[in-house]
N, C-alpha and C. Protein backbone atom coordinates (compact mmCIF):
# COMPACT_ATOMS: atom_id res chain seq x y z
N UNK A 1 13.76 -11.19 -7.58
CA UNK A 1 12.77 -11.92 -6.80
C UNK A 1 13.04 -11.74 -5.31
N UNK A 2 14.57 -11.59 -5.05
CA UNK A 2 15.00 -11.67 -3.25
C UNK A 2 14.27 -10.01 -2.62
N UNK A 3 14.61 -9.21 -3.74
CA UNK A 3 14.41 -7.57 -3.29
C UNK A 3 12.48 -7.45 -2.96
N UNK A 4 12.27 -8.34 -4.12
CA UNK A 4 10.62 -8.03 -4.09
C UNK A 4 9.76 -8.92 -2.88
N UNK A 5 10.27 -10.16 -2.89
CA UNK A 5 9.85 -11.25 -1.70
C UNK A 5 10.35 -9.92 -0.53
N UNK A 6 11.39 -9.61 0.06
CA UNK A 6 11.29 -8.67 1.30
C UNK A 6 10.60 -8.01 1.35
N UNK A 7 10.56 -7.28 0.53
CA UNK A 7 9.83 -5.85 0.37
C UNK A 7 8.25 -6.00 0.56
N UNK A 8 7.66 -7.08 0.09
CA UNK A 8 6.44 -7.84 -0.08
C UNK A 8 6.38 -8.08 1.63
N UNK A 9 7.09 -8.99 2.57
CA UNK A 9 7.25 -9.21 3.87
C UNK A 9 7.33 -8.18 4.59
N UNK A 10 7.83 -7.13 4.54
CA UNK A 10 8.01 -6.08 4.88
C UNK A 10 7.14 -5.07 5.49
N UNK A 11 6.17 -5.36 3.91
CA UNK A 11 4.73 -4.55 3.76
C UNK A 11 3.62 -5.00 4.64
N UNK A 12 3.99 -6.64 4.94
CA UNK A 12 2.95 -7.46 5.45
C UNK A 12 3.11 -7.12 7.13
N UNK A 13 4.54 -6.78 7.22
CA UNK A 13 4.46 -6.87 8.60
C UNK A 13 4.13 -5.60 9.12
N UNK A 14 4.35 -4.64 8.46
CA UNK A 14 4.04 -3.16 8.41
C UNK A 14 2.39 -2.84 8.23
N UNK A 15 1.81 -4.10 7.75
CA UNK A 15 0.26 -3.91 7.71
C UNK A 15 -0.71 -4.50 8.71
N UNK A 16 0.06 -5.43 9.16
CA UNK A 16 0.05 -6.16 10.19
C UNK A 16 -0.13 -5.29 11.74
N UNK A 17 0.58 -4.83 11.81
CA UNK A 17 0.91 -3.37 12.87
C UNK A 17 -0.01 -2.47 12.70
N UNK A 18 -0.13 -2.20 11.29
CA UNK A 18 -1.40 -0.66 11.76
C UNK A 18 -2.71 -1.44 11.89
N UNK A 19 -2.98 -2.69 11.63
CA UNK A 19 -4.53 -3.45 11.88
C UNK A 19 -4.36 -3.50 13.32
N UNK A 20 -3.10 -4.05 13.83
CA UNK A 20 -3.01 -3.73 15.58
C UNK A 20 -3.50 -2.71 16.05
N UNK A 21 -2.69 -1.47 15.52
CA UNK A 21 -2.83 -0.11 16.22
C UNK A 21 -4.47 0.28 16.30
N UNK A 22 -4.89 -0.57 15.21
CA UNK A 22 -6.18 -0.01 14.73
C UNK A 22 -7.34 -0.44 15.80
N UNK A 23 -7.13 -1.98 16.07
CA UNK A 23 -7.79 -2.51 16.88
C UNK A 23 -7.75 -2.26 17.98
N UNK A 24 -6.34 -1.76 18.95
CA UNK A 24 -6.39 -1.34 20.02
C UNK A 24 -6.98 -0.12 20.07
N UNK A 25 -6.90 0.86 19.32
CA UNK A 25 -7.30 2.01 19.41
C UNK A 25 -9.02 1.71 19.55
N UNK A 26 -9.81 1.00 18.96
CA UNK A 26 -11.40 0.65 19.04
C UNK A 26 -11.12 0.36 20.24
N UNK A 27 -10.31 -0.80 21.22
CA UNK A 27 -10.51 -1.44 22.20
C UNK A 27 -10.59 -0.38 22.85
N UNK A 28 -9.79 0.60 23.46
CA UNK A 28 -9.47 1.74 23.80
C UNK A 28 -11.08 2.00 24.16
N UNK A 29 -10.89 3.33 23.19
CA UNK A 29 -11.69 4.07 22.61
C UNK A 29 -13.44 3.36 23.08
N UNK A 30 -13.77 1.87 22.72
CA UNK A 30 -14.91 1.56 23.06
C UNK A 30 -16.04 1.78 22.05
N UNK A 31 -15.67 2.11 20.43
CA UNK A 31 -16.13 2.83 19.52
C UNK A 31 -15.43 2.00 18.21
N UNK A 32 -16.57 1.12 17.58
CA UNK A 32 -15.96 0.07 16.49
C UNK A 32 -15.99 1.57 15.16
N UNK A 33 -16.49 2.29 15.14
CA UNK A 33 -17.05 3.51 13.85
C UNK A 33 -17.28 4.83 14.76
N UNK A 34 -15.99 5.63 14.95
CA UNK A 34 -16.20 6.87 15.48
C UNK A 34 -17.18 8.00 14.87
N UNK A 35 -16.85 7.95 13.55
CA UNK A 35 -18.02 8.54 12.22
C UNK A 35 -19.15 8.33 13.29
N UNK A 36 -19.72 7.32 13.34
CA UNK A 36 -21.02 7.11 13.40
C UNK A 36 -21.19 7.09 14.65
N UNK A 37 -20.87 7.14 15.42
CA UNK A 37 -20.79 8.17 17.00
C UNK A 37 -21.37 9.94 17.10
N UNK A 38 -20.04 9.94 16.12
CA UNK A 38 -20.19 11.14 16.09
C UNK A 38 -21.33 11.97 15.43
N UNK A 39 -22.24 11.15 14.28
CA UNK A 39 -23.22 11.66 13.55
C UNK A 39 -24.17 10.73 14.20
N UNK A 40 -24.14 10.24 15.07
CA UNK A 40 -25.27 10.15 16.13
C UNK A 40 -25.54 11.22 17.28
N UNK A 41 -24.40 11.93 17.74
CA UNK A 41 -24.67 13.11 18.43
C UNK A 41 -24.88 13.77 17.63
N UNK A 42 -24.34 14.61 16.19
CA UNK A 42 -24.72 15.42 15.90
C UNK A 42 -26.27 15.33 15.45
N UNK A 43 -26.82 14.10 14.98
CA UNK A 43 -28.36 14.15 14.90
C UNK A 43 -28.97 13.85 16.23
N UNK A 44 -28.41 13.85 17.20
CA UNK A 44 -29.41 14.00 18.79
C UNK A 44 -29.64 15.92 18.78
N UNK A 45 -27.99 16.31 18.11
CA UNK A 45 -28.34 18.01 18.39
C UNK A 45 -29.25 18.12 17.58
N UNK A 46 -29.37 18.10 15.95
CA UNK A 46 -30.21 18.40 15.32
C UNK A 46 -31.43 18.53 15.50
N UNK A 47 -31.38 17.15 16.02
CA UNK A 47 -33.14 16.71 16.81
C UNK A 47 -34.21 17.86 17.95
N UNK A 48 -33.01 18.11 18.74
CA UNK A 48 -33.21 18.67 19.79
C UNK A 48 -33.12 20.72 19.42
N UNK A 49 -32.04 20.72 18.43
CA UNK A 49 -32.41 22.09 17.76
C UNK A 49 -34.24 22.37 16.88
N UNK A 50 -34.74 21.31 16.64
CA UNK A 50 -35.52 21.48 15.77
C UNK A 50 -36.43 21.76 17.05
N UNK A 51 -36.56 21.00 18.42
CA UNK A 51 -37.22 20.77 19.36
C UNK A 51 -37.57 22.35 19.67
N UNK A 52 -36.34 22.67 19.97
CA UNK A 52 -36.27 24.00 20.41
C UNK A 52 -36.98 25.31 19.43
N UNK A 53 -36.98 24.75 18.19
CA UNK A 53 -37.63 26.17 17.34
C UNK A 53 -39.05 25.96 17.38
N UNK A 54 -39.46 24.73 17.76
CA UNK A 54 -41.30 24.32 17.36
C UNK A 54 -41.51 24.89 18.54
N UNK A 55 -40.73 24.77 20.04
CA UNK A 55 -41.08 25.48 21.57
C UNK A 55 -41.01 26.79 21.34
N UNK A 56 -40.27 27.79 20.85
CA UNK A 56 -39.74 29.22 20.57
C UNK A 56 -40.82 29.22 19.49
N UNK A 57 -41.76 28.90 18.77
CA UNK A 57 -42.63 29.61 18.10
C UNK A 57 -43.90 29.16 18.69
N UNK A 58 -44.35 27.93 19.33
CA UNK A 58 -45.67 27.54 20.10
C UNK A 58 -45.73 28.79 21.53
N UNK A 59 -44.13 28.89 21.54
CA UNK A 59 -44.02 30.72 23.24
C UNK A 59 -44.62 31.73 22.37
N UNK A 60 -44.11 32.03 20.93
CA UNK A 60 -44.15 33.12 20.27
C UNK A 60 -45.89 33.66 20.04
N UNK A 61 -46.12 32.27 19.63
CA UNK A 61 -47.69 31.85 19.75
C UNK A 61 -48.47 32.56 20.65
N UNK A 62 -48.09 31.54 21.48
CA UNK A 62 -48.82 31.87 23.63
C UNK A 62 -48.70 33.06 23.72
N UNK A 63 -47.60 34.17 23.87
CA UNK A 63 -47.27 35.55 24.01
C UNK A 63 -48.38 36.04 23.17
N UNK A 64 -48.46 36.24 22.01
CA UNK A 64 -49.20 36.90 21.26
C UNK A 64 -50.41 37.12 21.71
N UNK A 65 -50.92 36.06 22.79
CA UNK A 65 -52.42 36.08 23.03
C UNK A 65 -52.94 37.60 24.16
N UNK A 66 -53.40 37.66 23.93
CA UNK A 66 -54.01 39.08 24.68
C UNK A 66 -53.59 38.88 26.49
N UNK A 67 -54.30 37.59 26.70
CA UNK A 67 -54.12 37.31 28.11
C UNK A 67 -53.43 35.13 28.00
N UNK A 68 -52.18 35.40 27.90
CA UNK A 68 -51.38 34.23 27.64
C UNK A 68 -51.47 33.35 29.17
N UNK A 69 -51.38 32.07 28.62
CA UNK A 69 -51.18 30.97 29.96
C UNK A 69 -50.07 30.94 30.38
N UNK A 70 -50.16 31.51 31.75
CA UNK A 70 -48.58 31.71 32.66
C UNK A 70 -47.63 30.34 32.34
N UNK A 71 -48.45 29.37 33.18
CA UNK A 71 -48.16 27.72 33.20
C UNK A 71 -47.76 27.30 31.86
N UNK A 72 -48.58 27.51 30.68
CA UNK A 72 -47.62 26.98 29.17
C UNK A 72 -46.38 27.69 29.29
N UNK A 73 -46.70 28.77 29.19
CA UNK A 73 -45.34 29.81 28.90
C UNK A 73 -44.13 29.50 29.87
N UNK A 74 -44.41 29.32 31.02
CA UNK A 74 -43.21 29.04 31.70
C UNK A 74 -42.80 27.53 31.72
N UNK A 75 -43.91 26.82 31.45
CA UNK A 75 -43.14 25.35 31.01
C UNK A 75 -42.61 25.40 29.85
N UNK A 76 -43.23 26.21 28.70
CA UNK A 76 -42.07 26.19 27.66
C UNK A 76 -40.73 26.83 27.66
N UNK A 77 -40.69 28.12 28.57
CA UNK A 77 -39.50 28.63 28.83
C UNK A 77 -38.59 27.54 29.44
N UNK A 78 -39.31 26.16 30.55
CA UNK A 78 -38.42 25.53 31.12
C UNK A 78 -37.90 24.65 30.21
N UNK A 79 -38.26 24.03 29.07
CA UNK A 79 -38.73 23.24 28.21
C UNK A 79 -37.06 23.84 27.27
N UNK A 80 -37.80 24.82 26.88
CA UNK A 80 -36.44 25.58 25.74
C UNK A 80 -35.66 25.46 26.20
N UNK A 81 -34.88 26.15 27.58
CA UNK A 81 -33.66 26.30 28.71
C UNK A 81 -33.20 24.68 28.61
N UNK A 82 -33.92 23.74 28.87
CA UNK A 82 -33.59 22.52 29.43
C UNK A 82 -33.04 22.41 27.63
N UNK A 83 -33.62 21.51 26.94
CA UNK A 83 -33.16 21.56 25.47
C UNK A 83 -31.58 22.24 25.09
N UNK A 84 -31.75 23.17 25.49
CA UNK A 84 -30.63 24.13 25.14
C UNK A 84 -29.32 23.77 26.18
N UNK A 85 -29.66 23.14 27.23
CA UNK A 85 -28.30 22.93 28.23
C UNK A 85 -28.08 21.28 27.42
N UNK A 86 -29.26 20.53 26.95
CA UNK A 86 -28.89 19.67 26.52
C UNK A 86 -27.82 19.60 25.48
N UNK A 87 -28.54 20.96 24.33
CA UNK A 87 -27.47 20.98 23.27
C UNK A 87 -26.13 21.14 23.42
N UNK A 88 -26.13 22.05 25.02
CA UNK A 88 -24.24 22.83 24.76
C UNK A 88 -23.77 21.68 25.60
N UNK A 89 -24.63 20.47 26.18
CA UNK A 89 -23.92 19.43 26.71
C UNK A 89 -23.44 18.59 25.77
N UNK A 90 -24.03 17.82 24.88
CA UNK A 90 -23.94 17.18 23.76
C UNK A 90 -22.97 17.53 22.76
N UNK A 91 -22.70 19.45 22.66
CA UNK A 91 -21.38 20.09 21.87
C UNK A 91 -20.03 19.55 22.46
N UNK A 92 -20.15 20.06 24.02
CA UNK A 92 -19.66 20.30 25.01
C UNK A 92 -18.66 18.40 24.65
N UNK A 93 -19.69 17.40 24.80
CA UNK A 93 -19.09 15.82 24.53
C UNK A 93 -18.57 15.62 23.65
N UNK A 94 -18.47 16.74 22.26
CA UNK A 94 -17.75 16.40 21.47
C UNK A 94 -16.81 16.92 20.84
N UNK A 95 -16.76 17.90 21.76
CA UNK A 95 -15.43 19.03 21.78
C UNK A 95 -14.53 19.03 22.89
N UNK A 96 -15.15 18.35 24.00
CA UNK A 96 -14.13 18.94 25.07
C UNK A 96 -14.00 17.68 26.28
N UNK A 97 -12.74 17.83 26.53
CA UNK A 97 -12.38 16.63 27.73
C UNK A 97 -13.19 16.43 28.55
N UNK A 98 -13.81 14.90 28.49
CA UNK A 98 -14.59 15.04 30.08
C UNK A 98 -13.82 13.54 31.13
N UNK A 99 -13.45 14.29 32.27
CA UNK A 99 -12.80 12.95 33.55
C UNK A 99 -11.75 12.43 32.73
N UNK A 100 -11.19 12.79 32.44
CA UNK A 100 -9.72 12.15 31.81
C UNK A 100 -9.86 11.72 30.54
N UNK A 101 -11.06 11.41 29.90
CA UNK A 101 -11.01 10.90 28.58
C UNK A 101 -10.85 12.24 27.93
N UNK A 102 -10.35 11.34 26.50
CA UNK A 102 -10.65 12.26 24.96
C UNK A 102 -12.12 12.49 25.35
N UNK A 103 -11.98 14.31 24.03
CA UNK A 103 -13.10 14.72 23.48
C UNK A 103 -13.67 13.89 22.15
N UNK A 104 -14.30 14.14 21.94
CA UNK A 104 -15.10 12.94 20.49
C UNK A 104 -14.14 13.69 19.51
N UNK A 105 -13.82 14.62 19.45
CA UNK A 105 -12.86 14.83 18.22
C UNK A 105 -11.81 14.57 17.96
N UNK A 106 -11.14 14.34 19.00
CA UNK A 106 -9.78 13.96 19.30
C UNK A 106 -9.54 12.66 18.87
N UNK A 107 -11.02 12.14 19.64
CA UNK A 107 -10.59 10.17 19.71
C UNK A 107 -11.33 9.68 17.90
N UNK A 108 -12.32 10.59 17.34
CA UNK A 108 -12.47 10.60 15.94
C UNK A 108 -11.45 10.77 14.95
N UNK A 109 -9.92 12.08 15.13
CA UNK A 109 -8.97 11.95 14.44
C UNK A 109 -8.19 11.51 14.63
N UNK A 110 -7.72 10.73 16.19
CA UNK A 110 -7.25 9.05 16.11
C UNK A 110 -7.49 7.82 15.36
N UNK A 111 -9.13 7.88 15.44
CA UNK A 111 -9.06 7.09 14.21
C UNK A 111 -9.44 6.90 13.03
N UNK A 112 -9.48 8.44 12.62
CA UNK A 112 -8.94 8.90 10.92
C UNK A 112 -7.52 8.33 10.72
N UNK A 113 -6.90 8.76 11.31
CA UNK A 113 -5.46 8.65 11.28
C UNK A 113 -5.30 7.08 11.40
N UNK A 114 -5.85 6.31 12.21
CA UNK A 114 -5.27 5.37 12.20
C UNK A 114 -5.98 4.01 11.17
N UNK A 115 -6.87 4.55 10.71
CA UNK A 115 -7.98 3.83 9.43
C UNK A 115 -6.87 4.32 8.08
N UNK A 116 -6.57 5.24 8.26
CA UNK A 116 -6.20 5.67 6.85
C UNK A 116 -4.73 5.12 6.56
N UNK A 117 -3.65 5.12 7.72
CA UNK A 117 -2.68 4.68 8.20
C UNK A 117 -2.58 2.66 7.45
N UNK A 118 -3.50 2.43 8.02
CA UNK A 118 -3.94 0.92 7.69
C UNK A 118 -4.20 0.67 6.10
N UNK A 119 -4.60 1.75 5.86
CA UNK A 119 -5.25 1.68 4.27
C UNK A 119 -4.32 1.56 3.78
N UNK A 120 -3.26 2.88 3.74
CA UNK A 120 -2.34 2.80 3.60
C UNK A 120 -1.52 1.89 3.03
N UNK A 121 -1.18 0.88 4.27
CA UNK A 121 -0.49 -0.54 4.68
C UNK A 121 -0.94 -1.36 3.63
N UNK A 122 -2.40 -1.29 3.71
CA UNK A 122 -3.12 -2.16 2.22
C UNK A 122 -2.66 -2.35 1.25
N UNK A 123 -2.92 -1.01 0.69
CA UNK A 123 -2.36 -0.45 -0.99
C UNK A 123 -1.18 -0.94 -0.62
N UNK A 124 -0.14 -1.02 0.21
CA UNK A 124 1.51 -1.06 0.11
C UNK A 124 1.80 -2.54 -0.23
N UNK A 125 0.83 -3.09 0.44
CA UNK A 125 0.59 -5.00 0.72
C UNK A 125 0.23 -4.86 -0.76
N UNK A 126 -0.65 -4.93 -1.66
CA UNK A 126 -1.19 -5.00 -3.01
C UNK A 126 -0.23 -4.47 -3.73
N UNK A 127 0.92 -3.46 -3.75
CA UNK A 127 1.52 -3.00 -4.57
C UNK A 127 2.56 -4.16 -4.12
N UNK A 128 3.33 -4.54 -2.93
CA UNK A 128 4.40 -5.53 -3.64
C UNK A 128 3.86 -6.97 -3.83
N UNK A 129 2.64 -7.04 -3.45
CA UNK A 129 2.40 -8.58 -4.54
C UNK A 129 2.20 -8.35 -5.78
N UNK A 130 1.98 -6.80 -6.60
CA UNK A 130 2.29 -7.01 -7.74
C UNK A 130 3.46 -6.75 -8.30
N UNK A 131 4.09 -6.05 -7.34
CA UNK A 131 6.25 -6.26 -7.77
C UNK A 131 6.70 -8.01 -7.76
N UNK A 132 6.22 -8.59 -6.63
CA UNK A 132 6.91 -10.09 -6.88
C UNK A 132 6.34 -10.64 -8.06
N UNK A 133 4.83 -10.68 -8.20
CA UNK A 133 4.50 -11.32 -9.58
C UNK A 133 5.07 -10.18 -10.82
N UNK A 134 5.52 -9.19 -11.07
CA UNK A 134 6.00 -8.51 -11.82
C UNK A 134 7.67 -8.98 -11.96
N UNK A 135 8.26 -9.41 -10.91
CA UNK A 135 9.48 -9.88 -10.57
C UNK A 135 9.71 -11.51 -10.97
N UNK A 136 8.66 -12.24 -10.49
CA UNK A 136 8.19 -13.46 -11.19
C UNK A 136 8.40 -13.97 -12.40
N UNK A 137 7.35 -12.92 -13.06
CA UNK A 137 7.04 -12.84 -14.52
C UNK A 137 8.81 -12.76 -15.51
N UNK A 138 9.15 -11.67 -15.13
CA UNK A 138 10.57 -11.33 -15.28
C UNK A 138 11.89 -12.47 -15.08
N UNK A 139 11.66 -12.94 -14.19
CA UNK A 139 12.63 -14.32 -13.97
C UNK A 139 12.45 -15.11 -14.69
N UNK A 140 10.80 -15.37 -14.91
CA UNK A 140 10.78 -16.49 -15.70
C UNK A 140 11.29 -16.34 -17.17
N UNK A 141 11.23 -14.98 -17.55
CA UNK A 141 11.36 -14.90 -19.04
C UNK A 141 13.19 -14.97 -19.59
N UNK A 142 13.25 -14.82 -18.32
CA UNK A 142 15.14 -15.00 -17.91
C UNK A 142 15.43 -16.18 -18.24
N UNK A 143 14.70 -16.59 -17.10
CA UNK A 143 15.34 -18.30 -17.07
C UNK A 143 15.14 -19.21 -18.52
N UNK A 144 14.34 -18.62 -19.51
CA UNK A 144 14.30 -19.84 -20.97
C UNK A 144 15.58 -19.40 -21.20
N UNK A 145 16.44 -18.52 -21.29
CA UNK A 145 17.19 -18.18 -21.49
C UNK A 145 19.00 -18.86 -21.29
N UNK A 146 18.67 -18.67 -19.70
CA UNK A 146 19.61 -19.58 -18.71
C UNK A 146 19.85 -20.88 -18.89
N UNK A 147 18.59 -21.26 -18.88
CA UNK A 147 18.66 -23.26 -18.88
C UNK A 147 18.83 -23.75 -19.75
N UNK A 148 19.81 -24.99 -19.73
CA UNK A 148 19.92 -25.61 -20.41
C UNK A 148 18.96 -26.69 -20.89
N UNK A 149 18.61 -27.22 -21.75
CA UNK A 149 17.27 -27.84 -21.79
C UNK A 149 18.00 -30.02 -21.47
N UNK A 150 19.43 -30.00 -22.68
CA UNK A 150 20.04 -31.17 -22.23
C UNK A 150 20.82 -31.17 -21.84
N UNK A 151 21.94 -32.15 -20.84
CA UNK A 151 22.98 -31.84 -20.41
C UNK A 151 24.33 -32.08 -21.74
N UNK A 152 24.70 -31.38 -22.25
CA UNK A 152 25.79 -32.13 -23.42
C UNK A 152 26.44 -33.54 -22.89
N UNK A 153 26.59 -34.38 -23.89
CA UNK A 153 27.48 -35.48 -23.77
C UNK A 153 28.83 -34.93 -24.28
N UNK A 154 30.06 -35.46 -23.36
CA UNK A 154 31.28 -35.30 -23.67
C UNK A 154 31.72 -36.39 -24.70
N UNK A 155 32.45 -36.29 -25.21
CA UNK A 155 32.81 -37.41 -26.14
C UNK A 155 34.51 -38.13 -25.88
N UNK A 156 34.44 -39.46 -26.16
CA UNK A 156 35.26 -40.09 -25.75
C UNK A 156 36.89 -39.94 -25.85
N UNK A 157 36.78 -39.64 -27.22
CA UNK A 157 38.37 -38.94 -28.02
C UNK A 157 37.85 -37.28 -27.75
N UNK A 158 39.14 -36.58 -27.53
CA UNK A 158 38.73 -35.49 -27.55
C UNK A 158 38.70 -34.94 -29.14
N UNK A 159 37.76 -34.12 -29.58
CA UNK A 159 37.75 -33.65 -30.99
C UNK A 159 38.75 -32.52 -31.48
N UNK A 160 39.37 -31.74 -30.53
CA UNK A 160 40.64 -30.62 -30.38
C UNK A 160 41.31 -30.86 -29.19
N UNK A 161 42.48 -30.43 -29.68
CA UNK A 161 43.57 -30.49 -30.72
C UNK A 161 43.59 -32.12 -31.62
N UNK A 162 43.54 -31.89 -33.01
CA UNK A 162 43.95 -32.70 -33.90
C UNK A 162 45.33 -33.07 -34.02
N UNK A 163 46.28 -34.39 -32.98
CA UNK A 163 47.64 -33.96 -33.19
C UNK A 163 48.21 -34.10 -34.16
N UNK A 164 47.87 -35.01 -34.69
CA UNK A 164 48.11 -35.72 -36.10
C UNK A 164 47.94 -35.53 -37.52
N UNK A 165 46.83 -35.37 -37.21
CA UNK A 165 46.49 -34.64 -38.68
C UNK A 165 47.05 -33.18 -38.93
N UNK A 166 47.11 -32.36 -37.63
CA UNK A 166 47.84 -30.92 -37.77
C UNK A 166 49.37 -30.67 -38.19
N UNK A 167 49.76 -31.98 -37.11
CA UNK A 167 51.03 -31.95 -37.65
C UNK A 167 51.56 -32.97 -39.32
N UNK A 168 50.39 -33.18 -39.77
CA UNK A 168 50.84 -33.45 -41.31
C UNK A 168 50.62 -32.47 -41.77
N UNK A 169 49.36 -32.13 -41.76
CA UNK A 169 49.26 -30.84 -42.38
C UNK A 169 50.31 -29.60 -42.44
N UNK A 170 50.99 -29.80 -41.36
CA UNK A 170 52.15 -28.33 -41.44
C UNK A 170 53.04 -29.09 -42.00
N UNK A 171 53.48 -30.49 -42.26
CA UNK A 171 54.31 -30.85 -43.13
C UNK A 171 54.15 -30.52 -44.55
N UNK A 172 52.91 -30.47 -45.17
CA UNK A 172 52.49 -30.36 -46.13
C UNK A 172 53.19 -29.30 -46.49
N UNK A 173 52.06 -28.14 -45.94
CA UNK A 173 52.66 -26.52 -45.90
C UNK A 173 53.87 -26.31 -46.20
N UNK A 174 54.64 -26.65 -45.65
CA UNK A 174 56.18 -26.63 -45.06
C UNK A 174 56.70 -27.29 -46.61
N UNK A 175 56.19 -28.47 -46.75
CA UNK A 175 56.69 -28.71 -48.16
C UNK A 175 56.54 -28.08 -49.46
N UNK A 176 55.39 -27.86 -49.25
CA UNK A 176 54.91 -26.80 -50.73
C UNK A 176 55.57 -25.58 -50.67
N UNK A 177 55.39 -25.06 -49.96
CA UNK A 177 56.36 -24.07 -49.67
C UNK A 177 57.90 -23.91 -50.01
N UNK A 178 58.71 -25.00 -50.06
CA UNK A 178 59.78 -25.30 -49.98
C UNK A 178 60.37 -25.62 -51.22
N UNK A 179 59.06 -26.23 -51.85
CA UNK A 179 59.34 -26.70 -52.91
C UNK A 179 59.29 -25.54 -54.14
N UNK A 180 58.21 -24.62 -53.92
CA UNK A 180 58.13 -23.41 -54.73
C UNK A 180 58.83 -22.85 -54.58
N UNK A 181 59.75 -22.16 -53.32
CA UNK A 181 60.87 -21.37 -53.18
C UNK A 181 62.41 -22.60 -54.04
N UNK A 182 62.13 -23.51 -53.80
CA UNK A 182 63.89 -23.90 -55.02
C UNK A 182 63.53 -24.37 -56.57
N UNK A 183 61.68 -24.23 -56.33
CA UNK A 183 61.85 -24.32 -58.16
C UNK A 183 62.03 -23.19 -58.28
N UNK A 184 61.26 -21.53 -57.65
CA UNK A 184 61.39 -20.36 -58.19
C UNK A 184 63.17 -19.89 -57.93
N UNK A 185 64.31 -20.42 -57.44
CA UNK A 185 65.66 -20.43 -56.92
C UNK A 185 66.40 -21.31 -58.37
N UNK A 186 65.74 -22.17 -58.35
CA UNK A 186 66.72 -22.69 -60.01
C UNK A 186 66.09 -22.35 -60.70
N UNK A 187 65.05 -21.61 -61.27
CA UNK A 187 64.56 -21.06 -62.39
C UNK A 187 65.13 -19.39 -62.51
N UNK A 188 65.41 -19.09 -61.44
CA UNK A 188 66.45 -18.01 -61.47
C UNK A 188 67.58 -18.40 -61.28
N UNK A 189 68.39 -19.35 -61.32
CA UNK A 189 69.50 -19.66 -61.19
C UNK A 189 69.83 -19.72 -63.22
N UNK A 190 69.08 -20.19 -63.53
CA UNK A 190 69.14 -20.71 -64.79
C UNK A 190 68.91 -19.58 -66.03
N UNK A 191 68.12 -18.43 -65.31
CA UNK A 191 68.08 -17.48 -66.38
C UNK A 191 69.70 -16.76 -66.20
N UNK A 192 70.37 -16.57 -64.54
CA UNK A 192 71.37 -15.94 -64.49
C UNK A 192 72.43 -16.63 -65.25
């Protein structure tokens, strides 16, 4: 029970710590769900990729025409270009350092690491509360064992050593004995 109660404390305080680490790292960071940061930019790119193929075929369009509109065409050229600096900006935020901060990937496998770290701690917390109640269980099946259920009463005369009666009794012995060795002594005296 002493090994499993620590070990159980142990776990708690050890789980205790990565929910810290965990929380500072959000405080940090500024980001309760990096996941979902992060698959919010990647569906702004998506968005903005799709933007870009409906502009690159409405140009493809315009071009085709015998005598095309300068003004569409070059607002869509500005249109695509712009889109497209958006996208490698938006990559750009989630790959690469900007002003001293983490890149989104960096501060995302911070807190992979530190979610999973915690989980971790969990399962460890759940596994020794089931060692102490496993440890529990075990003591108890000990202890019917151990305990005494009444306290014995001593008794007033002690019941051993018998002085009295033992020492007749070896008189006895002692006599029978004694007595068979000189009847069997004159019954051989008497045949000699």
């Amino acid at each position: 029970m002493k090994g499993a109660i620590e070990s159980f404390e142990d776990a708690q305080i050890a789980h205790n710590e990565a929910l810290d680490r965990l929380v500072t790292l959000q405080q940090e960071l500024s980001v309760i769900d990096s996941k979902t940061a992060v698959a919010s930019i990647q569906q702004k790119i998506m968005s903005l990729e799709q933007e870009v193929d409906q502009m690159e075929k409405s140009l493809v369009i315009h071009m085709e025409n015998t005598r095309p509109n300068t003004s569409k065409v070059n607002a869509l050229k500005t249109s695509i270009r712009t889109n497209k600096d958006l996208i490698e900006a938006k990559q750009a935020e989630l790959t690469q350092t900007t002003g001293g901060a983490d890149s989104m990937a960096s501060e995302n496998a911070r807190m992979i690491i530190a979610g999973a770290d915690y989980q971790t701690r969990e399962m460890m917390v759940q596994a020794a509360v089931q060692s102490v109640e496993a440890a529990r269980v075990a003591a108890d099946r000990q202890a019917r064992y151990l305990a005494t259920s009444v306290a014995p009463v001593k008794p007033e005369d002690p019941s051993y050593p018998r002085k009295f009666e033992n020492t007749l009794l070896s008189f006895l012995i002692f006599g029978g004995v004694y007595l068979i060795m000189s009847l069997t002594a004159s019954i051989l005296r008497e045949q000699v």
